[in-house]
C-alpha atoms as a PDB file:
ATOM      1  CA  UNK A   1       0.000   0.000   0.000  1.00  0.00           C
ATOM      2  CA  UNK A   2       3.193   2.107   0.465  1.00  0.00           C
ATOM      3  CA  UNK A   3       4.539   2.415  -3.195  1.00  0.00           C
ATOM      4  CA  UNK A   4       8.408   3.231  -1.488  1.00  0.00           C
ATOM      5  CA  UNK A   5       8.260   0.194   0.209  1.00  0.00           C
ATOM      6  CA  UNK A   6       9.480  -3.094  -0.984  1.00  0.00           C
ATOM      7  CA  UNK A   7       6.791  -5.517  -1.959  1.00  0.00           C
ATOM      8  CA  UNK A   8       7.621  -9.460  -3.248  1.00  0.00           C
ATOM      9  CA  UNK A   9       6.957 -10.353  -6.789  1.00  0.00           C
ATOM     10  CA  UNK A  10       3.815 -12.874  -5.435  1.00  0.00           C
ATOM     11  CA  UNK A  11       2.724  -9.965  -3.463  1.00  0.00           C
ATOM     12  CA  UNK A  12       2.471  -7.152  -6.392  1.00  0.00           C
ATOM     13  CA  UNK A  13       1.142 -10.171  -8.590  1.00  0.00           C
ATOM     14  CA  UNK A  14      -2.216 -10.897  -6.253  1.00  0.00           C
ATOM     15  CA  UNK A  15      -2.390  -7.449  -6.022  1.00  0.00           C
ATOM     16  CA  UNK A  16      -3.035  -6.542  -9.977  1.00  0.00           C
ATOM     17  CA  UNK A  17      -4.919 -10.203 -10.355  1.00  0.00           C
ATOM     18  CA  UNK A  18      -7.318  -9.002  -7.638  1.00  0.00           C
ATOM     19  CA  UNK A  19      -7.777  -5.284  -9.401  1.00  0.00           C
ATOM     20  CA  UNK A  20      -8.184  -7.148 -12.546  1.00  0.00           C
ATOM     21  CA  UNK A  21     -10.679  -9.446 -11.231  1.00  0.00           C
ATOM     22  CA  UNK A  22     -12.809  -7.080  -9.377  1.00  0.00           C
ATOM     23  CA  UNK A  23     -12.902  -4.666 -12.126  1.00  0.00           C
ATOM     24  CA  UNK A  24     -14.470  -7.693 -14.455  1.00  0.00           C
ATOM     25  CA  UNK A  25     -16.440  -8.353 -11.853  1.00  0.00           C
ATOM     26  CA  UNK A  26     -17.838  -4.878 -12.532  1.00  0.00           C
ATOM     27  CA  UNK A  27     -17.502  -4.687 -16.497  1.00  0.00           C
ATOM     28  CA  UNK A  28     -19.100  -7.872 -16.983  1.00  0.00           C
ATOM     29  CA  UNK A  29     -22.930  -7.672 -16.473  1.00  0.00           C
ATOM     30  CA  UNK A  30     -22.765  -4.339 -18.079  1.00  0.00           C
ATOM     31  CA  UNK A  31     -20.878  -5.786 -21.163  1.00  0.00           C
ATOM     32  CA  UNK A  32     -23.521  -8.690 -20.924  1.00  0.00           C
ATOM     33  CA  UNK A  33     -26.434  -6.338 -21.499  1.00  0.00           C
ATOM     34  CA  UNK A  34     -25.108  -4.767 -23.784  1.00  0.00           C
ATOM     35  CA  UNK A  35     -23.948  -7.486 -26.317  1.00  0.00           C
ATOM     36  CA  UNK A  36     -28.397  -8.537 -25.651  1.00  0.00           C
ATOM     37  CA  UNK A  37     -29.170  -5.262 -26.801  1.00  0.00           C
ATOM     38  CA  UNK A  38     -28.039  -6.203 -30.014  1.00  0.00           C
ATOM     39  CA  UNK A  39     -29.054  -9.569 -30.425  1.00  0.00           C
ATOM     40  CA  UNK A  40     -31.647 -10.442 -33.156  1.00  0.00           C
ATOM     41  CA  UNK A  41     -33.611 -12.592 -31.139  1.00  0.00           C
ATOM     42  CA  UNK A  42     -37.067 -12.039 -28.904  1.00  0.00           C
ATOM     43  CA  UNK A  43     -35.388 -12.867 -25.533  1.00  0.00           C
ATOM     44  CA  UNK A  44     -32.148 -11.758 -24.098  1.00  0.00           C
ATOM     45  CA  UNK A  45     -30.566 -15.022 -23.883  1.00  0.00           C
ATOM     46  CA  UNK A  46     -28.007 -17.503 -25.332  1.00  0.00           C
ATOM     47  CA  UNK A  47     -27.625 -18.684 -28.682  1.00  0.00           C
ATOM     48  CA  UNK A  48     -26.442 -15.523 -30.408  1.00  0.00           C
ATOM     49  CA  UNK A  49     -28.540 -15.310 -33.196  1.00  0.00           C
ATOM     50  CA  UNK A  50     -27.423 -12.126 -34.959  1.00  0.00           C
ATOM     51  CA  UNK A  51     -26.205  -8.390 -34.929  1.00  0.00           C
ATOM     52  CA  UNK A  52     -29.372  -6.121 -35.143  1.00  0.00           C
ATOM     53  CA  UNK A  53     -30.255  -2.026 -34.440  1.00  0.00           C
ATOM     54  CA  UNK A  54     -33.895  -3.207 -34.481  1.00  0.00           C
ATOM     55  CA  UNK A  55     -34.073  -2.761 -30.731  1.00  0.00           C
ATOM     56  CA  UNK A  56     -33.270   0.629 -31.293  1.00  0.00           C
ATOM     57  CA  UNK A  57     -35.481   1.482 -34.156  1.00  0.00           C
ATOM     58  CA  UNK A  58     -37.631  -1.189 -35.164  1.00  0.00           C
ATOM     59  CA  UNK A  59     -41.087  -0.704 -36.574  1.00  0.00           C
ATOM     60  CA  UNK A  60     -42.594  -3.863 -36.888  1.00  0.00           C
ATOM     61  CA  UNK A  61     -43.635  -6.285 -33.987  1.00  0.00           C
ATOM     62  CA  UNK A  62     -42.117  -8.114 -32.255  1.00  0.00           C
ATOM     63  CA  UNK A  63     -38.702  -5.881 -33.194  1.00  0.00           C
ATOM     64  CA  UNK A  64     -40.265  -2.616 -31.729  1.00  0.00           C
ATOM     65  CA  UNK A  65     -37.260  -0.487 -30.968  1.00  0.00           C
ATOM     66  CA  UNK A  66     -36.910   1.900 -28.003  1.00  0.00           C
ATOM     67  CA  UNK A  67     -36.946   4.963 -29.535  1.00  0.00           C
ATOM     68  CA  UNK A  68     -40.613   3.546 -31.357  1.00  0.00           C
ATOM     69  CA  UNK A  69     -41.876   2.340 -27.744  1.00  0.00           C
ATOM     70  CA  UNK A  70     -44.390   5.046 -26.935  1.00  0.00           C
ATOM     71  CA  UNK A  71     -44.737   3.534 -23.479  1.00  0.00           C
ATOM     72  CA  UNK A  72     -40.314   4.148 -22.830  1.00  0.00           C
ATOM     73  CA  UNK A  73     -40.282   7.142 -24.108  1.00  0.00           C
ATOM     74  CA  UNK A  74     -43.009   8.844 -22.491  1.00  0.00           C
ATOM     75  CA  UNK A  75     -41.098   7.234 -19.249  1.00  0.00           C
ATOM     76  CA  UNK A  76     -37.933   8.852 -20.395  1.00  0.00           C
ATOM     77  CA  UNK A  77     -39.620  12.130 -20.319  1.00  0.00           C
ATOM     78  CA  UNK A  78     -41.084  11.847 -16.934  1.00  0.00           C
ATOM     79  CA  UNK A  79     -37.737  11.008 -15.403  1.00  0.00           C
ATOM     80  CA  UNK A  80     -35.670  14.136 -17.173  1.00  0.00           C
ATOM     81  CA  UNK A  81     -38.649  15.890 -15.434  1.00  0.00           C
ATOM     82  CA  UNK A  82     -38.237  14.701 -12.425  1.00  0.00           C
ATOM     83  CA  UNK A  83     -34.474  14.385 -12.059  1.00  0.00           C
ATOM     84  CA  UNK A  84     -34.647  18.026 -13.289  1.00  0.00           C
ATOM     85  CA  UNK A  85     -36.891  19.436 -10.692  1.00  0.00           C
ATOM     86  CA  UNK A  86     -34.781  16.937  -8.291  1.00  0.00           C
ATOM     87  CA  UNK A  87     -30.936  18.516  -8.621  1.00  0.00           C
ATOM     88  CA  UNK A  88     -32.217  22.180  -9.129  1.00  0.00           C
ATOM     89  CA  UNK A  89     -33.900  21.345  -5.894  1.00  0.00           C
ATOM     90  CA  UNK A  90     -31.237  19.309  -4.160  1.00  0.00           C
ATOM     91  CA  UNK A  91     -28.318  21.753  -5.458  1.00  0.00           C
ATOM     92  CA  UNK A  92     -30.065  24.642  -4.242  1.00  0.00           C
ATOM     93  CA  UNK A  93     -30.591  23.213  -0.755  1.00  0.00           C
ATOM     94  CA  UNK A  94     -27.508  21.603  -0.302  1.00  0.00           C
ATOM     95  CA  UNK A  95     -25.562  24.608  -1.347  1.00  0.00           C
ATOM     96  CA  UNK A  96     -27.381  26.685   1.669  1.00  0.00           C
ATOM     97  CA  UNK A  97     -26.277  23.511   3.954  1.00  0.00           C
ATOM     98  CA  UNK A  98     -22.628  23.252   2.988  1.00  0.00           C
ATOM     99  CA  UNK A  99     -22.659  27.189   4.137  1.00  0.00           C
ATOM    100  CA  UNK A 100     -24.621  26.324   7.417  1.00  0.00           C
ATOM    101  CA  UNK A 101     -22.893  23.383   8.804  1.00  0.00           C
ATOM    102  CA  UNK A 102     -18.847  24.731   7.595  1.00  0.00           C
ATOM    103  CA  UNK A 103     -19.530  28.454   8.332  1.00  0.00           C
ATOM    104  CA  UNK A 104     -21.125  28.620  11.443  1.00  0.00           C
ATOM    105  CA  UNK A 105     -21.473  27.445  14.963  1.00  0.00           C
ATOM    106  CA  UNK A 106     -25.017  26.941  16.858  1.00  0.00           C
ATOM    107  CA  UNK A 107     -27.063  24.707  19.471  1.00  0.00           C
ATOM    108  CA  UNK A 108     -28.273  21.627  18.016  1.00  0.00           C
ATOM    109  CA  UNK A 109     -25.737  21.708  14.869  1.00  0.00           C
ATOM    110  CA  UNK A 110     -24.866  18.052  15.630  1.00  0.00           C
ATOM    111  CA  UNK A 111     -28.171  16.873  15.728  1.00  0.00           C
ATOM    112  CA  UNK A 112     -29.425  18.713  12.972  1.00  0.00           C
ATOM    113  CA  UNK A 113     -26.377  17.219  10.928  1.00  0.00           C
ATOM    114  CA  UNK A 114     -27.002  13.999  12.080  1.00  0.00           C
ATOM    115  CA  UNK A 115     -30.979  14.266  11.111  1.00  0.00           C
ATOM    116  CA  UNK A 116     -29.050  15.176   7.413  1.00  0.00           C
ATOM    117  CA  UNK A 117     -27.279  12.281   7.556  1.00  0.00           C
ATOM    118  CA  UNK A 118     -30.604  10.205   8.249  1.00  0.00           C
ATOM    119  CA  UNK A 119     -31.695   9.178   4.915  1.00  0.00           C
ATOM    120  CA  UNK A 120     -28.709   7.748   3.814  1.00  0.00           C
ATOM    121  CA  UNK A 121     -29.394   4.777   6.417  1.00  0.00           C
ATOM    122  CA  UNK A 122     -33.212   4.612   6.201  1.00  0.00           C
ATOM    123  CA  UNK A 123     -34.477   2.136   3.606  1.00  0.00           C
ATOM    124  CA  UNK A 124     -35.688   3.652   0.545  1.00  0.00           C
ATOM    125  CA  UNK A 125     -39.130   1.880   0.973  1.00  0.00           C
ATOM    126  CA  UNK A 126     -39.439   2.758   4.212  1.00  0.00           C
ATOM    127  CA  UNK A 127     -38.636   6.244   3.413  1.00  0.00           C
ATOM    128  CA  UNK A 128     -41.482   6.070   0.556  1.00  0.00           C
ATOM    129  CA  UNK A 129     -43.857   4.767   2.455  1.00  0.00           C
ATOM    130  CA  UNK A 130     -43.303   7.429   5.335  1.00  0.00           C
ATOM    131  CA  UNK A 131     -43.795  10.331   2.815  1.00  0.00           C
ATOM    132  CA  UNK A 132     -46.689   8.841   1.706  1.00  0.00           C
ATOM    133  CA  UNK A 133     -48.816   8.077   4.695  1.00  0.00           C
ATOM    134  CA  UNK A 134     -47.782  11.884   5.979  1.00  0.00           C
ATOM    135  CA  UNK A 135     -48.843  13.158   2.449  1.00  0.00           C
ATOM    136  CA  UNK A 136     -52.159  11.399   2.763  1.00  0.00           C
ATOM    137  CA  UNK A 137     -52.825  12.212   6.098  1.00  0.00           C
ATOM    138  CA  UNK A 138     -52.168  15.546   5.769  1.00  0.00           C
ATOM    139  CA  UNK A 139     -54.288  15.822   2.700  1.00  0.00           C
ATOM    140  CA  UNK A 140     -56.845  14.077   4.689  1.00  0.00           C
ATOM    141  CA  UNK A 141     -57.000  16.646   7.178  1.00  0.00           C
ATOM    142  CA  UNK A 142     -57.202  19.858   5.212  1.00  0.00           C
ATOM    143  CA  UNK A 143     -59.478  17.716   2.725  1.00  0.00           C
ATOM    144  CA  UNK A 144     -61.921  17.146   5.891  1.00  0.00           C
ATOM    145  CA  UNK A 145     -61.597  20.734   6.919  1.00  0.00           C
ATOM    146  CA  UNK A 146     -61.781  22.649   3.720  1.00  0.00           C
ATOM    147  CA  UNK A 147     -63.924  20.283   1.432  1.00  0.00           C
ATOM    148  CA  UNK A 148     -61.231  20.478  -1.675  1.00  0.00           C
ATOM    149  CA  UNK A 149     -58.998  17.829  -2.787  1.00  0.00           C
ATOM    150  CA  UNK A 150     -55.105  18.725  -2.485  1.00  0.00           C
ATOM    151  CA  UNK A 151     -54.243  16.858  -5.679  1.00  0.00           C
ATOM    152  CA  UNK A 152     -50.275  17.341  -4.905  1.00  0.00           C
ATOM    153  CA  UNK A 153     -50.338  15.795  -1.575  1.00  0.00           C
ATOM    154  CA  UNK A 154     -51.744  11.927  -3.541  1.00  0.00           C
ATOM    155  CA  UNK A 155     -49.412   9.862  -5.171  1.00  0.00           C
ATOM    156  CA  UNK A 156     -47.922  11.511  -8.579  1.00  0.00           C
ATOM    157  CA  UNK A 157     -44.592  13.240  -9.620  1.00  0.00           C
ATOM    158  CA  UNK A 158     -44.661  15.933  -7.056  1.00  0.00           C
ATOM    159  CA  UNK A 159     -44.451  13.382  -3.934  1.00  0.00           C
ATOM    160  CA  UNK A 160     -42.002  11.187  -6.742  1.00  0.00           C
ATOM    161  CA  UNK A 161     -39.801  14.699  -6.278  1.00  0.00           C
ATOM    162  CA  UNK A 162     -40.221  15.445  -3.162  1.00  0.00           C
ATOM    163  CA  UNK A 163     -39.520  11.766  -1.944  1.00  0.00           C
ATOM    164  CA  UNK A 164     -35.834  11.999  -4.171  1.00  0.00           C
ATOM    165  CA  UNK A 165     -35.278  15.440  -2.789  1.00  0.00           C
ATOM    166  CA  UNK A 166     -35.282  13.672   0.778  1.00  0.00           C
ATOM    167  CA  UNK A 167     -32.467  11.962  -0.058  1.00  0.00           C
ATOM    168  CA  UNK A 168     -30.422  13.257  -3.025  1.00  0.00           C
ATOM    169  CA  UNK A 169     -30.027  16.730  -1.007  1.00  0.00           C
ATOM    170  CA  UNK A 170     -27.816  14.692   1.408  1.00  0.00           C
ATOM    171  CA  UNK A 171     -24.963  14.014  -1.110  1.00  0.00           C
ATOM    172  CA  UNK A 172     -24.868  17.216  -2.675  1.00  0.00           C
ATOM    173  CA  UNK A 173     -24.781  18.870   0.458  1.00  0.00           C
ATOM    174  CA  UNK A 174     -22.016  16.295   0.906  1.00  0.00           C
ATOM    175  CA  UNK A 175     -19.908  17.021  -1.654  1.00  0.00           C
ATOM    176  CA  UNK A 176     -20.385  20.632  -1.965  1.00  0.00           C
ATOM    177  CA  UNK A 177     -19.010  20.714   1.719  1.00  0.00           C
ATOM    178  CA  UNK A 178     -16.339  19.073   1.378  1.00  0.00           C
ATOM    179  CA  UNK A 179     -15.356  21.553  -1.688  1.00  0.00           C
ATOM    180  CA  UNK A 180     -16.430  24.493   0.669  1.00  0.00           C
ATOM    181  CA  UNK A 181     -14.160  23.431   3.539  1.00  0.00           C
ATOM    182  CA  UNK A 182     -11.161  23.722   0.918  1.00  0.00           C
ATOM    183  CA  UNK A 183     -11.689  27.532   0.616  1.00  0.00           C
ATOM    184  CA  UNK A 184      -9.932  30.400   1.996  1.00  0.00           C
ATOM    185  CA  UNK A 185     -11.842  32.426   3.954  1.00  0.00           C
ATOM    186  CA  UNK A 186      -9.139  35.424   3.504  1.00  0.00           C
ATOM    187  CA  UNK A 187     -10.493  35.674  -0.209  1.00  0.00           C
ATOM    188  CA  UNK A 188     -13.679  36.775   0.931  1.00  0.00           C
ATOM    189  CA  UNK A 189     -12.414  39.009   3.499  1.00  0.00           C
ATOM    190  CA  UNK A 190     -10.513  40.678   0.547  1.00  0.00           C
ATOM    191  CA  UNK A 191     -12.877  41.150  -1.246  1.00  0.00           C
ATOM    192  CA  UNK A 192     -14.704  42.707   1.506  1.00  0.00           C
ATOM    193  CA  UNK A 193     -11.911  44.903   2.370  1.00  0.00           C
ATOM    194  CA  UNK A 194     -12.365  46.063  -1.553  1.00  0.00           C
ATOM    195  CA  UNK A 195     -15.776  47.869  -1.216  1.00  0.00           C
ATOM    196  CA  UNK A 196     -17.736  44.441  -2.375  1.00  0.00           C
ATOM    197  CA  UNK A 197     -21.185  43.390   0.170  1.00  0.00           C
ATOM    198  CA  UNK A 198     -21.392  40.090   1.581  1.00  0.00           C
ATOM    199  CA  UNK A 199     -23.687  38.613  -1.297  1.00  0.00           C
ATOM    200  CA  UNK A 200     -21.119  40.090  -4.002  1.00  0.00           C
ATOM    201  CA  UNK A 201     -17.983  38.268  -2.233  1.00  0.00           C
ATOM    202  CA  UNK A 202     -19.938  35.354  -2.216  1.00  0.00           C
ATOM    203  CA  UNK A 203     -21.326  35.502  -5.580  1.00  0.00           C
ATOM    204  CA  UNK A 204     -17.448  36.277  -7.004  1.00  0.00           C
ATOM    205  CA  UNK A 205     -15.016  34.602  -5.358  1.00  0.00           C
ATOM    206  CA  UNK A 206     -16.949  31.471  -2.779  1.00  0.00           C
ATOM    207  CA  UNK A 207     -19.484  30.506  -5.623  1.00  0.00           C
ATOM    208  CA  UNK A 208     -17.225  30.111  -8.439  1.00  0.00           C
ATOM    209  CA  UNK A 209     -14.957  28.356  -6.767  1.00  0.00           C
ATOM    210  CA  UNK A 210     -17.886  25.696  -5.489  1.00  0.00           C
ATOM    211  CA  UNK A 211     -18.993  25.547  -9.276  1.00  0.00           C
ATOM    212  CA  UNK A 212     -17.084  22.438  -9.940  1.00  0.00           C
ATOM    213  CA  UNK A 213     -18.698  20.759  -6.439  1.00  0.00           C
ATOM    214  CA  UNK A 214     -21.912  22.322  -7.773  1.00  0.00           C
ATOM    215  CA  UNK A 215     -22.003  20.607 -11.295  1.00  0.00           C
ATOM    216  CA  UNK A 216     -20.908  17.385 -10.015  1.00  0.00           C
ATOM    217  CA  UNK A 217     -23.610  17.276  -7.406  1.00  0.00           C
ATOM    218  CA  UNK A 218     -26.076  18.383 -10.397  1.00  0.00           C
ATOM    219  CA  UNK A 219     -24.722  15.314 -12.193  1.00  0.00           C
ATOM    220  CA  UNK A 220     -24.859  12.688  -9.416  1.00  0.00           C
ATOM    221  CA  UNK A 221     -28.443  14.133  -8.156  1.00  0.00           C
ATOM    222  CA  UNK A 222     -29.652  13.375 -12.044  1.00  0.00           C
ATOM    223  CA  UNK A 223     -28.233   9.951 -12.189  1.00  0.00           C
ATOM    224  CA  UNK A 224     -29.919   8.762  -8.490  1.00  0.00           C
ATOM    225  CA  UNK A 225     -32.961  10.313  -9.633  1.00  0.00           C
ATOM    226  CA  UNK A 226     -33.230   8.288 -12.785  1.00  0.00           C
ATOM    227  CA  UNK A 227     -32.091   5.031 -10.916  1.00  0.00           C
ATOM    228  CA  UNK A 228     -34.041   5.305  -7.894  1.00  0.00           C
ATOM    229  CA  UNK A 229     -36.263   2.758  -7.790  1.00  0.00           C
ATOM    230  CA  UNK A 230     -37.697   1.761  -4.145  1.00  0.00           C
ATOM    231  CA  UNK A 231     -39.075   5.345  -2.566  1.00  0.00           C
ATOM    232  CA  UNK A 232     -40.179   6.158  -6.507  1.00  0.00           C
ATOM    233  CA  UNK A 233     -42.428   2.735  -6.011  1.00  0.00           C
ATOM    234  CA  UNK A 234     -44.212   4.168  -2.818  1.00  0.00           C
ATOM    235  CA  UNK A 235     -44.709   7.460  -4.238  1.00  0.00           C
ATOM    236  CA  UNK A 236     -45.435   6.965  -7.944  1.00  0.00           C
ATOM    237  CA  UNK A 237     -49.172   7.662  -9.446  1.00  0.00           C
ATOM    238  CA  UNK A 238     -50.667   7.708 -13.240  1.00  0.00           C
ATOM    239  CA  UNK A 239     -47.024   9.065 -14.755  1.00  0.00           C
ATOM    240  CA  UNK A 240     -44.614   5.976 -14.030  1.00  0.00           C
ATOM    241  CA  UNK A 241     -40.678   7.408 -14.449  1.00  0.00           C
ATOM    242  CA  UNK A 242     -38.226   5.141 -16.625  1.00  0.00           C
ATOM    243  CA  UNK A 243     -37.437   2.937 -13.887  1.00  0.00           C
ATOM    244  CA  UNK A 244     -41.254   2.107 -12.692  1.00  0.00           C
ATOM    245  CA  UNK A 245     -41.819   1.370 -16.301  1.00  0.00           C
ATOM    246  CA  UNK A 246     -39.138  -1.143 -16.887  1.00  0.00           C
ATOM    247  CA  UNK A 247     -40.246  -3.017 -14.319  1.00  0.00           C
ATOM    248  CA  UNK A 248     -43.403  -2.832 -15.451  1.00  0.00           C
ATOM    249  CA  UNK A 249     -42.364  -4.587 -18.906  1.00  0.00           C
ATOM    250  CA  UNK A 250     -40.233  -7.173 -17.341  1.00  0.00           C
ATOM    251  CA  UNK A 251     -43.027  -8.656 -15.206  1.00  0.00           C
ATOM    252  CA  UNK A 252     -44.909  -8.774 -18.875  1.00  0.00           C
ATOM    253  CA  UNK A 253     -41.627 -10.553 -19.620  1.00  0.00           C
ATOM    254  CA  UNK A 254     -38.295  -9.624 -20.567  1.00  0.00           C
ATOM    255  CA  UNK A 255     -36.886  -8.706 -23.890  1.00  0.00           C
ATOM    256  CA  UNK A 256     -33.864  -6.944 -25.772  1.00  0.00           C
ATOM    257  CA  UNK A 257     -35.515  -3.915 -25.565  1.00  0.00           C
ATOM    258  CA  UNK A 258     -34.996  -3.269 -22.022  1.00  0.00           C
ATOM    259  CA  UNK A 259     -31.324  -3.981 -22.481  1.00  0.00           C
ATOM    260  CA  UNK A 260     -31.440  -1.477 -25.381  1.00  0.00           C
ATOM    261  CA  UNK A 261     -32.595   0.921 -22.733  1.00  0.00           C
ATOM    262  CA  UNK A 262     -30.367  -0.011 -19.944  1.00  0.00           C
ATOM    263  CA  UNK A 263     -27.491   0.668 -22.689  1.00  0.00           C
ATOM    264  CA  UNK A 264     -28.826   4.039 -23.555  1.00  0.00           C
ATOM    265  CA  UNK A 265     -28.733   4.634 -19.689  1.00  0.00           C
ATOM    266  CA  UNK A 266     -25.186   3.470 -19.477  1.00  0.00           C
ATOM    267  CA  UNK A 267     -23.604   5.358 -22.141  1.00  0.00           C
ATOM    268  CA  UNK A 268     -25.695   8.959 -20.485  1.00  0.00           C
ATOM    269  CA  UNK A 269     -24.455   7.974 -17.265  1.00  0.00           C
ATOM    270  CA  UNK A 270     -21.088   7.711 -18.903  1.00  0.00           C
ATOM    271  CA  UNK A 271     -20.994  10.735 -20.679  1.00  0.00           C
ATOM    272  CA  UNK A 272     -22.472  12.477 -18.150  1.00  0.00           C
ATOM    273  CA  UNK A 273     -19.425  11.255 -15.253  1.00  0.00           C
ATOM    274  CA  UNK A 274     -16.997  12.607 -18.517  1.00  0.00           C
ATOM    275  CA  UNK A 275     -18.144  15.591 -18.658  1.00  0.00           C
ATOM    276  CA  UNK A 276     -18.207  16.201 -14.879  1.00  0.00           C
ATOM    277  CA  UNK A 277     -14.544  15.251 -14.724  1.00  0.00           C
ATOM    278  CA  UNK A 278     -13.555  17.538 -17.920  1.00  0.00           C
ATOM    279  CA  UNK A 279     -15.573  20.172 -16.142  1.00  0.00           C
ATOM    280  CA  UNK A 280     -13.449  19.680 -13.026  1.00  0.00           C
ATOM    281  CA  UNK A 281     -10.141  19.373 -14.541  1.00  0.00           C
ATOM    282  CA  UNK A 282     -10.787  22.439 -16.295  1.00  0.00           C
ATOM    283  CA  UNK A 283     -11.223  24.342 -13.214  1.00  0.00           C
END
């Protein structure tokens, strides 16, 4: 683990067989889904019977492609919606707690951190099915009292988003602290000490240098929203996201055209992580 030290041949060769193994270990059912994607064959199993795109674009049953399966991409489009709504909310948020929990001191900040950190250890069903008996309770209550029907508080996209944002705010606020707790509060004073307010030093010289914490937080509160399957279950109504759909179609029974999706998925995630990274390394 220490490169100065002296390790023995056997030693450095278990080491790279073990990398090498457990990256495999990773590669492969991702490189197995993807090689079904392109199989010409109604289920995405053994023999190989042919390259085909028609899970992709096919027309004609039973080759209908993806990007001809009204059902996927209507789910594709409730997802972006949702994992939009979800990292502009979860950015926002967590950017105001990586400044409340670094910059200042108060009763209770332990607790209130540790409440934070809660969600990461609660079960995401449980977690779903928490929001959604408060929810309907609530609307209950003011439905009793008031005689109208509070549409938003039922199961539908806005408890799917508010459910993610429980969660997702976490690790930005995560990662933008850790990126907050790198910066030098002199910079700020500086600028203070130049004639700029508060809000201006902040906006020039602490934001900026958070954008790259920022953007990758956008990126991973995107990618948990479109894989986030268990709370998404609890809370989901009439508009299924990608993920509630899929699972939909595989208890139908499974073909190539889920794989075709879960590749699509994979190479966005991919892209996605690259452009974080560039994004960072540029900064």
């Amino acid at each position: 683990m220490i490169p100065t030290v002296p390790q023995p041949a056997f030693a450095k060769w278990c080491y790279r067989a073990y990398v090498t193994a457990f990256f495999i270990y990773l590669a492969l059912p991702l490189t197995v889904v993807a090689l079904f994607a392109f199989n010409n064959s109604v289920f995405p199993s053994l023999p190989w019977e042919g390259f085909t795109m028609a899970w992709f674009f096919g027309t004609e049953a039973p080759f209908i492609g993806v990007f001809n399966e009204r059902s996927i991409l209507r789910a594709i489009g409730t997802s972006a919606f949702v994992a939009a709504w979800v990292s502009v909310l979860a950015v926002s948020v967590g950017t105001c707690n990586a400044f409340l929990f670094v910059r200042h001191e108060f009763r209770g900040k332990a607790v209130l951190y540790i409440l934070m950190l809660l969600p990461l250890i609660i079960p995401g069903v449980i977690l779903g099915i928490s929001i959604l008996v408060f929810s309907s309770s609530v609307a209950n209550t003011l439905e009793d009292a008031t005689g109208m029907w509070f549409d938003g508080l039922r199961p539908g996209l806005i408890l799917v988003i508010l459910g993610q944002f429980s969660f997702i705010t976490t690790f930005a606020t995560l990662v933008i602290s850790a990126r907050l707790q790198k910066f030098d509060p002199s910079l700020e004073e500086a600028a203070l000490n130049l004639g700029a307010s508060k809000w201006g030093a902040i906006r020039q010289i602490t934001l900026p240098f958070l954008l790259p914490a920022i953007v990758a937080s956008a990126v991973v509160s995107v990618l948990m929203s479109f894989e986030n399957f268990n709370t998404t279950l609890m809370l989901v109504g009439s508009d299924s996201p990608l993920t509630i759909a899929m699972f939909d179609k595989l208890k139908q029974g499974s073909t190539p055209v889920l794989n075709a999706v879960s590749l699509l998925l994979i190479g966005a995630s991919a892209l996605l992580g690259i452009m974080s990274l560039l994004f960072q390394r540029g900064r």
